[in-house]
Protein backbone atom coordinates (compact mmCIF):
# COMPACT_ATOMS: atom_id res chain seq x y z
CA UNK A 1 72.78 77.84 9.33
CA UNK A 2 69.43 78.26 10.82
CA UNK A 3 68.28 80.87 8.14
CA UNK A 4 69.25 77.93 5.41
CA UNK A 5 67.55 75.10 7.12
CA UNK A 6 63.98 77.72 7.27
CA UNK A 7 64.89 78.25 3.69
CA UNK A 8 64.60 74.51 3.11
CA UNK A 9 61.83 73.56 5.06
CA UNK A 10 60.88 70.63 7.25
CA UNK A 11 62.05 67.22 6.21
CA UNK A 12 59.56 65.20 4.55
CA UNK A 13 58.75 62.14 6.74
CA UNK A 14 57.21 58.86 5.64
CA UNK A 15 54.02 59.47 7.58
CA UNK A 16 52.99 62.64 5.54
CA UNK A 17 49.77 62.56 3.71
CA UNK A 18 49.68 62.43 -0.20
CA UNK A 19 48.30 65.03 -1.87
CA UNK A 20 44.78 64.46 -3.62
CA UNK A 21 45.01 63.41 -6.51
CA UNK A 22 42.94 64.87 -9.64
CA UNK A 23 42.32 61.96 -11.59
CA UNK A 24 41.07 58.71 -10.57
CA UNK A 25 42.68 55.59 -9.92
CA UNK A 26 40.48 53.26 -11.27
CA UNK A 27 39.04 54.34 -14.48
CA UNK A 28 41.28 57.40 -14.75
CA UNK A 29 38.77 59.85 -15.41
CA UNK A 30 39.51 63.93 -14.17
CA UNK A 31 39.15 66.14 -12.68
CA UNK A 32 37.50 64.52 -9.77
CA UNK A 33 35.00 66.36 -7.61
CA UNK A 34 35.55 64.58 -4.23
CA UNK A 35 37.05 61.67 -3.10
CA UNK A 36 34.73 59.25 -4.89
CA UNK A 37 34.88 58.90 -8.90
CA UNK A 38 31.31 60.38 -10.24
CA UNK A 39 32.09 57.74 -13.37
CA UNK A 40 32.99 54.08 -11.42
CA UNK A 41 32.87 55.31 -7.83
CA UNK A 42 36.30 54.43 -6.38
CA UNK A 43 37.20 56.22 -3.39
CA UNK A 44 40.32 57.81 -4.46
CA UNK A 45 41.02 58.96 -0.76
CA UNK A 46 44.97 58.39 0.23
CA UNK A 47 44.40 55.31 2.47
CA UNK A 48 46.98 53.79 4.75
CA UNK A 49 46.57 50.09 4.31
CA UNK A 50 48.26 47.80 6.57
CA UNK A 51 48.00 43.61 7.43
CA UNK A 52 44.90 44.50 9.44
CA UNK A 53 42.76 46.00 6.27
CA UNK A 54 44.65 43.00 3.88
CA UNK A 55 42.94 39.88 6.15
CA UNK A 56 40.02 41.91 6.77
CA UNK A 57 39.54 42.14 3.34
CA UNK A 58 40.67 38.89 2.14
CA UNK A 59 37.77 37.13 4.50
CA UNK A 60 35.17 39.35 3.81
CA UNK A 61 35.71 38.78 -0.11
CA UNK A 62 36.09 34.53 0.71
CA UNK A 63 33.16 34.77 2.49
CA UNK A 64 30.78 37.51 1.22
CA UNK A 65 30.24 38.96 4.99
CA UNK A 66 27.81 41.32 2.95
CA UNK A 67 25.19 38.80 4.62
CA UNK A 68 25.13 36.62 1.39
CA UNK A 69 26.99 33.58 3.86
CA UNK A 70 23.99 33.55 6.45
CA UNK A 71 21.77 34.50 4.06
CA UNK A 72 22.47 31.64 1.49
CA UNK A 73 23.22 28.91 3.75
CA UNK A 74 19.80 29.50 5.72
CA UNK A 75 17.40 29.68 2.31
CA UNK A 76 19.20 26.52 1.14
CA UNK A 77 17.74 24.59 3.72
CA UNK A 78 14.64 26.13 5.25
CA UNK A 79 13.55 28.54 1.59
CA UNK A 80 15.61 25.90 -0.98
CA UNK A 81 12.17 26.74 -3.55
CA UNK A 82 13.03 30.66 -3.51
CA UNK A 83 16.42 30.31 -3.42
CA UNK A 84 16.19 28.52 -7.10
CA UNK A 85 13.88 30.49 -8.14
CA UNK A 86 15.50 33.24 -7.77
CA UNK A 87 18.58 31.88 -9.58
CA UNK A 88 16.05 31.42 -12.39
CA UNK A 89 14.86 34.30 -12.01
CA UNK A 90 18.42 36.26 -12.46
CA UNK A 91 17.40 38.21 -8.67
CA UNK A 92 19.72 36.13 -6.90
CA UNK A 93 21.68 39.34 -5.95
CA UNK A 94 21.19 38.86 -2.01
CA UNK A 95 22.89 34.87 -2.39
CA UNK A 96 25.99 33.64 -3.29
CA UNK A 97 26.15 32.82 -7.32
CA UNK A 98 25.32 28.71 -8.00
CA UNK A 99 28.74 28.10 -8.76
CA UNK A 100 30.00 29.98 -6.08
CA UNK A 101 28.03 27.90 -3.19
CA UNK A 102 29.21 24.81 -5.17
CA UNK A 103 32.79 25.95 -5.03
CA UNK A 104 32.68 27.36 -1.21
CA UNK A 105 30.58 24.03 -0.30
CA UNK A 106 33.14 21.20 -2.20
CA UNK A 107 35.94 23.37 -0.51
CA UNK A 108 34.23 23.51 3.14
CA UNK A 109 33.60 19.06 2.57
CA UNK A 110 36.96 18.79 1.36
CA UNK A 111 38.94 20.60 4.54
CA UNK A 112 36.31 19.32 6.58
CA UNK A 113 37.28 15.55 5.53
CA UNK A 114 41.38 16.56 5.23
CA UNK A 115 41.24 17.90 8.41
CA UNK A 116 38.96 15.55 10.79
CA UNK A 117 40.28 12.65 8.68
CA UNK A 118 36.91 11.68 7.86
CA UNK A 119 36.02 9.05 5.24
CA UNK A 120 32.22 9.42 3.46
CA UNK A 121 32.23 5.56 2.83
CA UNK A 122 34.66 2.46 4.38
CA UNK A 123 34.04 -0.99 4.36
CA UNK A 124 34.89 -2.08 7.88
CA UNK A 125 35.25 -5.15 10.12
CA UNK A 126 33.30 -4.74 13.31
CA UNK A 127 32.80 -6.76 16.40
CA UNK A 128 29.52 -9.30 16.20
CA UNK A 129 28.06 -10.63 19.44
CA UNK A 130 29.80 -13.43 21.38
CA UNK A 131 33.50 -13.83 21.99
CA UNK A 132 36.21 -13.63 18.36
CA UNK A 133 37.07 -17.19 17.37
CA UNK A 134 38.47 -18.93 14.46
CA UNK A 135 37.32 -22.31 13.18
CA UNK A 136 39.49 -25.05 10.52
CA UNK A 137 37.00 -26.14 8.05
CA UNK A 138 38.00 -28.17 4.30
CA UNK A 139 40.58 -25.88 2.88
CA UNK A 140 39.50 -23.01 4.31
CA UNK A 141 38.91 -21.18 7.64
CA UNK A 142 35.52 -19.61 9.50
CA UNK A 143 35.81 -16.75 11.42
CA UNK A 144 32.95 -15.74 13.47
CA UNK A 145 32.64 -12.74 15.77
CA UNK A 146 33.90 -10.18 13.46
CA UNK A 147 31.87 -9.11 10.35
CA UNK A 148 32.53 -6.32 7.81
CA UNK A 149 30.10 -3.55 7.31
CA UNK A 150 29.24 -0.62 5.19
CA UNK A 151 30.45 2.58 7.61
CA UNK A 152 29.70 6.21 6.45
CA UNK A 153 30.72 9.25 7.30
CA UNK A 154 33.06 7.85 10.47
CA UNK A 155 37.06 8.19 10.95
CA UNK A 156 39.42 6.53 9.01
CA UNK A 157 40.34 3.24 10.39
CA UNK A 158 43.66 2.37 8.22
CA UNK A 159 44.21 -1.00 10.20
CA UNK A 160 41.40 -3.04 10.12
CA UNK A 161 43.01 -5.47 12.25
CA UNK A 162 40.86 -6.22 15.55
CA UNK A 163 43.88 -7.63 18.11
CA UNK A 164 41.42 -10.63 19.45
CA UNK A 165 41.23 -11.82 15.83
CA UNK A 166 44.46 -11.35 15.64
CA UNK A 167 45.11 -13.43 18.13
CA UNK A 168 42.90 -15.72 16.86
CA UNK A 169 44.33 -16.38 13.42
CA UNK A 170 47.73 -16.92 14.45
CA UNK A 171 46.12 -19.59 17.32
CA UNK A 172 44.78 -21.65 14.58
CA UNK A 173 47.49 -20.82 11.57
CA UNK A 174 49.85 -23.09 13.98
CA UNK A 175 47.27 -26.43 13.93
CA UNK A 176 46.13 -25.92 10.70
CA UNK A 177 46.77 -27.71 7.10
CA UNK A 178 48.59 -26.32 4.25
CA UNK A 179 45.12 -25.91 2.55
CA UNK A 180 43.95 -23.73 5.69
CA UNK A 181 47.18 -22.00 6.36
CA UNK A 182 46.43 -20.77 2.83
CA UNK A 183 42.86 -19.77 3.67
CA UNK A 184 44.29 -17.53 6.95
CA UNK A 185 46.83 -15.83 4.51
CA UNK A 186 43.70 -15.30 1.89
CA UNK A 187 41.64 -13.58 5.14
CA UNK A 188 44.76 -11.42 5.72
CA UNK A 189 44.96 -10.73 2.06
CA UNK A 190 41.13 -9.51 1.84
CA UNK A 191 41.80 -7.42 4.99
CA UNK A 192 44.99 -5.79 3.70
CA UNK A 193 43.46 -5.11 -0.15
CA UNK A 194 40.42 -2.97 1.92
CA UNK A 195 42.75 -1.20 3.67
CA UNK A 196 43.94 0.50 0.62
CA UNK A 197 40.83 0.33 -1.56
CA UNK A 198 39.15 2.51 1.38
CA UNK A 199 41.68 5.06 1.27
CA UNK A 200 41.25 4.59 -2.57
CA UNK A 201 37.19 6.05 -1.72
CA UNK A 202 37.44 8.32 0.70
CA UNK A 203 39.74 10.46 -2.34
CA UNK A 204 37.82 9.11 -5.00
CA UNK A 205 34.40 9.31 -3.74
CA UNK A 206 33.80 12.91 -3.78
CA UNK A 207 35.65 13.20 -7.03
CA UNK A 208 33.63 10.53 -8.45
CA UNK A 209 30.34 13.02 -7.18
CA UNK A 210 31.13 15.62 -8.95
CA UNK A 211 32.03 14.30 -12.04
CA UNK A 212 28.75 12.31 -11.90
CA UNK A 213 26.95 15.78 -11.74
CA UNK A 214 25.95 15.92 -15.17
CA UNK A 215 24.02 12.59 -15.02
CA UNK A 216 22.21 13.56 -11.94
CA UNK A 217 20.69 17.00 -14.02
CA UNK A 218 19.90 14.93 -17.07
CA UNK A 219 18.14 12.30 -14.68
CA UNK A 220 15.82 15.09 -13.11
CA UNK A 221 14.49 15.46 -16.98
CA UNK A 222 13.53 12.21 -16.65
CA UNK A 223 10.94 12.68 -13.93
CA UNK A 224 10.40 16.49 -14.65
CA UNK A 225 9.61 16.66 -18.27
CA UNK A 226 9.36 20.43 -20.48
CA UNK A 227 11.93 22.17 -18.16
CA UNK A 228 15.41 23.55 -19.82
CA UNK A 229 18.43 21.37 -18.46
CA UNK A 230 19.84 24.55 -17.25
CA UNK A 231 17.11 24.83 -14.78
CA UNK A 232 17.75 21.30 -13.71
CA UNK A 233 21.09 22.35 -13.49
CA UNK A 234 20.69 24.69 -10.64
CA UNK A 235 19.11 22.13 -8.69
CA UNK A 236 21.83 19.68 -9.40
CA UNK A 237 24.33 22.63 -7.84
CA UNK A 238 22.07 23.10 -4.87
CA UNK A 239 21.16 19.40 -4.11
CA UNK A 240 24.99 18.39 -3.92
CA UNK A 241 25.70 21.87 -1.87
CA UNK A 242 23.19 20.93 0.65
CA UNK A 243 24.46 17.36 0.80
CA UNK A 244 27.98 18.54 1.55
CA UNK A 245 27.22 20.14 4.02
CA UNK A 246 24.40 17.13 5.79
CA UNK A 247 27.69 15.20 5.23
CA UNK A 248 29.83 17.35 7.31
CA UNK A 249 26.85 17.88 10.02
CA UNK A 250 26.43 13.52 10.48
CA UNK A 251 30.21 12.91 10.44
CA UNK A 252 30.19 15.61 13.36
CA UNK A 253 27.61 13.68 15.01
CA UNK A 254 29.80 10.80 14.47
CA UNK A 255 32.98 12.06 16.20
CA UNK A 256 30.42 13.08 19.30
CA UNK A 257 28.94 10.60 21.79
CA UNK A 258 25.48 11.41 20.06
CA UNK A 259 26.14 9.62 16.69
CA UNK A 260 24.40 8.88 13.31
CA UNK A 261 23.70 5.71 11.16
CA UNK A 262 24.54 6.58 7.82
CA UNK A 263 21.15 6.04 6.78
CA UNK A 264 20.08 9.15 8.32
CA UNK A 265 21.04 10.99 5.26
CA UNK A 266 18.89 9.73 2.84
CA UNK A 267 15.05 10.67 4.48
CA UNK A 268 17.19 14.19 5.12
CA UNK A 269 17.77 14.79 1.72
CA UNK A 270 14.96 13.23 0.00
CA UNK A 271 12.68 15.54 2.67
CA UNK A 272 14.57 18.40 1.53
CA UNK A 273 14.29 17.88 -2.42
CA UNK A 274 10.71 17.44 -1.90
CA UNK A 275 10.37 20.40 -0.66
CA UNK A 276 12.52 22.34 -2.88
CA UNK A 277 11.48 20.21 -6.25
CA UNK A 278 7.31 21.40 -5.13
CA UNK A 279 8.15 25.03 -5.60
CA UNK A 280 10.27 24.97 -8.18
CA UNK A 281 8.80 22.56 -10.55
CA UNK A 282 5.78 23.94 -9.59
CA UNK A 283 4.54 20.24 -8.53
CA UNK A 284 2.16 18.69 -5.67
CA UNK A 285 4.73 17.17 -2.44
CA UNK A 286 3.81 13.73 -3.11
CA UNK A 287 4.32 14.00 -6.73
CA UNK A 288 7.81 15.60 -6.16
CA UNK A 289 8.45 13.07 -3.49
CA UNK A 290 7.61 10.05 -5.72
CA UNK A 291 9.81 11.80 -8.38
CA UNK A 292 12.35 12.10 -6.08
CA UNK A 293 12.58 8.56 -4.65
CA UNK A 294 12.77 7.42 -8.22
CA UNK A 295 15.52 9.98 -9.04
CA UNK A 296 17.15 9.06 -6.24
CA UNK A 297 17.20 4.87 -6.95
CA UNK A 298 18.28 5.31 -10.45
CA UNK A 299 20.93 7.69 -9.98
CA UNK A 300 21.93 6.09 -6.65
CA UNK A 301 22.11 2.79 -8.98
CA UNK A 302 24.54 4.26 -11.27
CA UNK A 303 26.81 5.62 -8.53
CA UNK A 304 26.80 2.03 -6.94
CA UNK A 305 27.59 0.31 -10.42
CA UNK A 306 30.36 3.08 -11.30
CA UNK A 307 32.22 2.94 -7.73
CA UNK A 308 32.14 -1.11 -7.94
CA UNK A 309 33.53 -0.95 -11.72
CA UNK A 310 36.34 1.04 -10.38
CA UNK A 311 37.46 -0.83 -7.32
CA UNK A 312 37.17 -4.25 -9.38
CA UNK A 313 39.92 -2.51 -11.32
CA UNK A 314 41.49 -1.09 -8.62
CA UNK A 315 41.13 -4.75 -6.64
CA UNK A 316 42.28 -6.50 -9.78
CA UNK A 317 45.66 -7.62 -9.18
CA UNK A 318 45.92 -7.15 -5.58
CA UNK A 319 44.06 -10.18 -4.64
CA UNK A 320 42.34 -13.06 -6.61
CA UNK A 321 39.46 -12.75 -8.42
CA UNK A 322 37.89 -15.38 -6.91
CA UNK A 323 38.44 -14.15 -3.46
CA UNK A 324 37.15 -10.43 -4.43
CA UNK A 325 33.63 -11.51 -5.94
CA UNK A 326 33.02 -14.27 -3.27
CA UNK A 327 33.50 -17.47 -4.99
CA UNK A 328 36.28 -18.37 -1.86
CA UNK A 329 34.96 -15.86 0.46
CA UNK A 330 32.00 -15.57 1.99
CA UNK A 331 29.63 -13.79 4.35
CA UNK A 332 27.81 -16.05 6.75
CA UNK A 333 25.91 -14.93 9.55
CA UNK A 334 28.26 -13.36 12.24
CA UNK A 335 31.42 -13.41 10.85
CA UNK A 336 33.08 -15.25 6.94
CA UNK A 337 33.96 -18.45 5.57
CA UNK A 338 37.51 -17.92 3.66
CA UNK A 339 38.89 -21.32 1.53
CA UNK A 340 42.00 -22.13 0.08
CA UNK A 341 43.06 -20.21 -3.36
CA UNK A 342 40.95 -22.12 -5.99
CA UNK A 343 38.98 -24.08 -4.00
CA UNK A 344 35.46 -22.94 -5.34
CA UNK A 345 36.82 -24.01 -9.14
CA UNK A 346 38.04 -27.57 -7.75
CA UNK A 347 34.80 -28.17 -5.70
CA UNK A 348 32.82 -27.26 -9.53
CA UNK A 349 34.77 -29.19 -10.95
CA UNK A 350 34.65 -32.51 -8.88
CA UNK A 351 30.93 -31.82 -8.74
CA UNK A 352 30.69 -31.60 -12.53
CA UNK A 353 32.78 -35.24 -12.45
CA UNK A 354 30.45 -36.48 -10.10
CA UNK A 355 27.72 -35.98 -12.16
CA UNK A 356 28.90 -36.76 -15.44
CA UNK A 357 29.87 -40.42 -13.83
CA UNK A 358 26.57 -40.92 -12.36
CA UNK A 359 24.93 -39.91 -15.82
CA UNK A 360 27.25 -42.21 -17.96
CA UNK A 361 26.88 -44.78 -15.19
């Protein structure tokens, strides 16, 4: 029994190496001299490779741990000029690709906004000074204390209902006329349609960035003439990377004590493009500044214009048009005027009587 089992030989168990192989398993070249491939350079070695080697791999390949991360992100904001040139150039071996930042930047803003439920732009209602309080006026209402205001980069609010104004409405919906009652329900109405058309921005917003993209690299050859559009290309990629990511840095401000008026961004980034347009357009500062500010208003323009054309469509239906453009609502200092549905028209329209009887009389 013994002398058949030593005839046999040991059991092969599942921890036994493989033999070395003679051809390689990449390009399948042989024989091999070694455990690397002297055609492709695979390293044919048996290799055991278990969960740790699969993450460790799959985050060093998402994230380049080379030194390309550390290495990009830092010349895109303190060497932006060498970092484009060098994508000009065709040396940009030591960064991530263009397309690659853009990708790993738009993915970084987007979990960064999904996950701190973080809006770029809302149009809020905020307290004013002096106590909330609702006024009746002819067919319509006033409410002062509470006035909406262009917010960037904070938390979503999806209420938009302060509980003192609240309060307040419902105090004067029970002493008011039919004409105001209809006015309080308009308010409400407004309120309620910027609820949703904020959630509408914050996913439509940076969408709407991107897709804009092309206009913003035709703009530049506007202001800097006898360049390929390729070229202004790569500074449309690194521009919106870098703003990504002064996005993410204010909104974190934001969710701190510290905090950040939205406004912040715009000397940031127009600083920045100075100094990255002087290198690589091979232009004075102030004359890339001046360039800048231009691009900047003109393509800022056309951003403005685009988002309003889509939330007057997106608005349209929801509430009255006269309410949405401001014919029954209206922004006074420290807080709105609101009127009945139709008011403006029948106010125009008794004024246009008015006149016409004086001028006949």
């Amino acid at each position: 029994m013994n002398d058949a089992a030593s005839a046999v030989g040991p059991e092969p168990t599942a921890q036994a190496a493989a033999p070395p192989r003679d051809d390689c398993m990449a390009c399948g070249v042989q024989p091999l001299h070694g455990p690397y491939c002297h055609a492709c350079g695979q390293n044919n070695a048996p290799e055991q490779r278990g969960m740790g080697f699969l993450a460790k791999d799959a985050f060093a390949e998402a994230l380049s741990l080379e030194g390309k991360t550390l290495h990009t992100l830092r010349d895109m904001f303190v060497r932006p000029g060498k970092l484009l040139d060098s994508y000009k150039l065709g040396v940009g071996d030591a960064y991530f690709s263009p397309f690659k930042l853009f990708l790993v930047m738009s993915a970084a803003l987007f979990l960064f906004l999904e996950w701190t439920n973080v809006a770029i732009y809302q149009f809020l209602p905020v307290r004013t000074d002096g106590p909330v309080r609702v006024e009746l006026i002819e067919e319509g209402v006033r409410v002062l204390g509470v006035q909406y205001n262009d917010i960037f980069l904070h938390p979503i609010d999806a209420t938009l209902a302060l509980p003192e104004e609240t309060r307040a409405l419902a105090a004067a919906e029970a002493r008011a006329t039919p004409g105001q009652r209809q006015a309080i329900q308009a308010y409400r109405d407004y309120n309620a349609a910027w609820v949703d058309l904020n959630q509408w921005l914050t996913d439509w917003i940076p969408r709407l960035l991107w897709l804009l993209m092309p206009i913003y690299a035709v703009l530049l050859g506007v202001f800097f003439t006898r360049r390929h559009l390729a070229e202004h290309f790569l500074v449309t990629i690194w521009a919106h990377s870098a703003v990504f990511v002064i996005f993410m840095a204010l909104a974190g401000l934001n969710m701190s004590p510290v905090g950040a008026p939205g406004w912040l961004l715009f000397p940031v980034y127009l600083g920045l493009f100075t100094f990255a347009a002087s290198r690589f357009y091979q232009t004075p500062w102030w004359s890339a500044l001046l360039k800048g500010l231009g691009h900047l208003t003109l393509y800022g323009t056309i951003v403005l214009v685009a988002l309003m054309i889509f939330a007057g469509i997106y608005a349209n239906g929801r509430i009255s048009i006269d309410l949405w453009l401001g014919d029954d609502y209206s922004f006074i200092d420290g807080g709105a005027e609101v009127h009945a549905p139709g008011w403006s028209a029948r106010q125009a329209a008794a004024a246009s009587s008015a006149s016409g009887g004086s001028a006949n009389g």
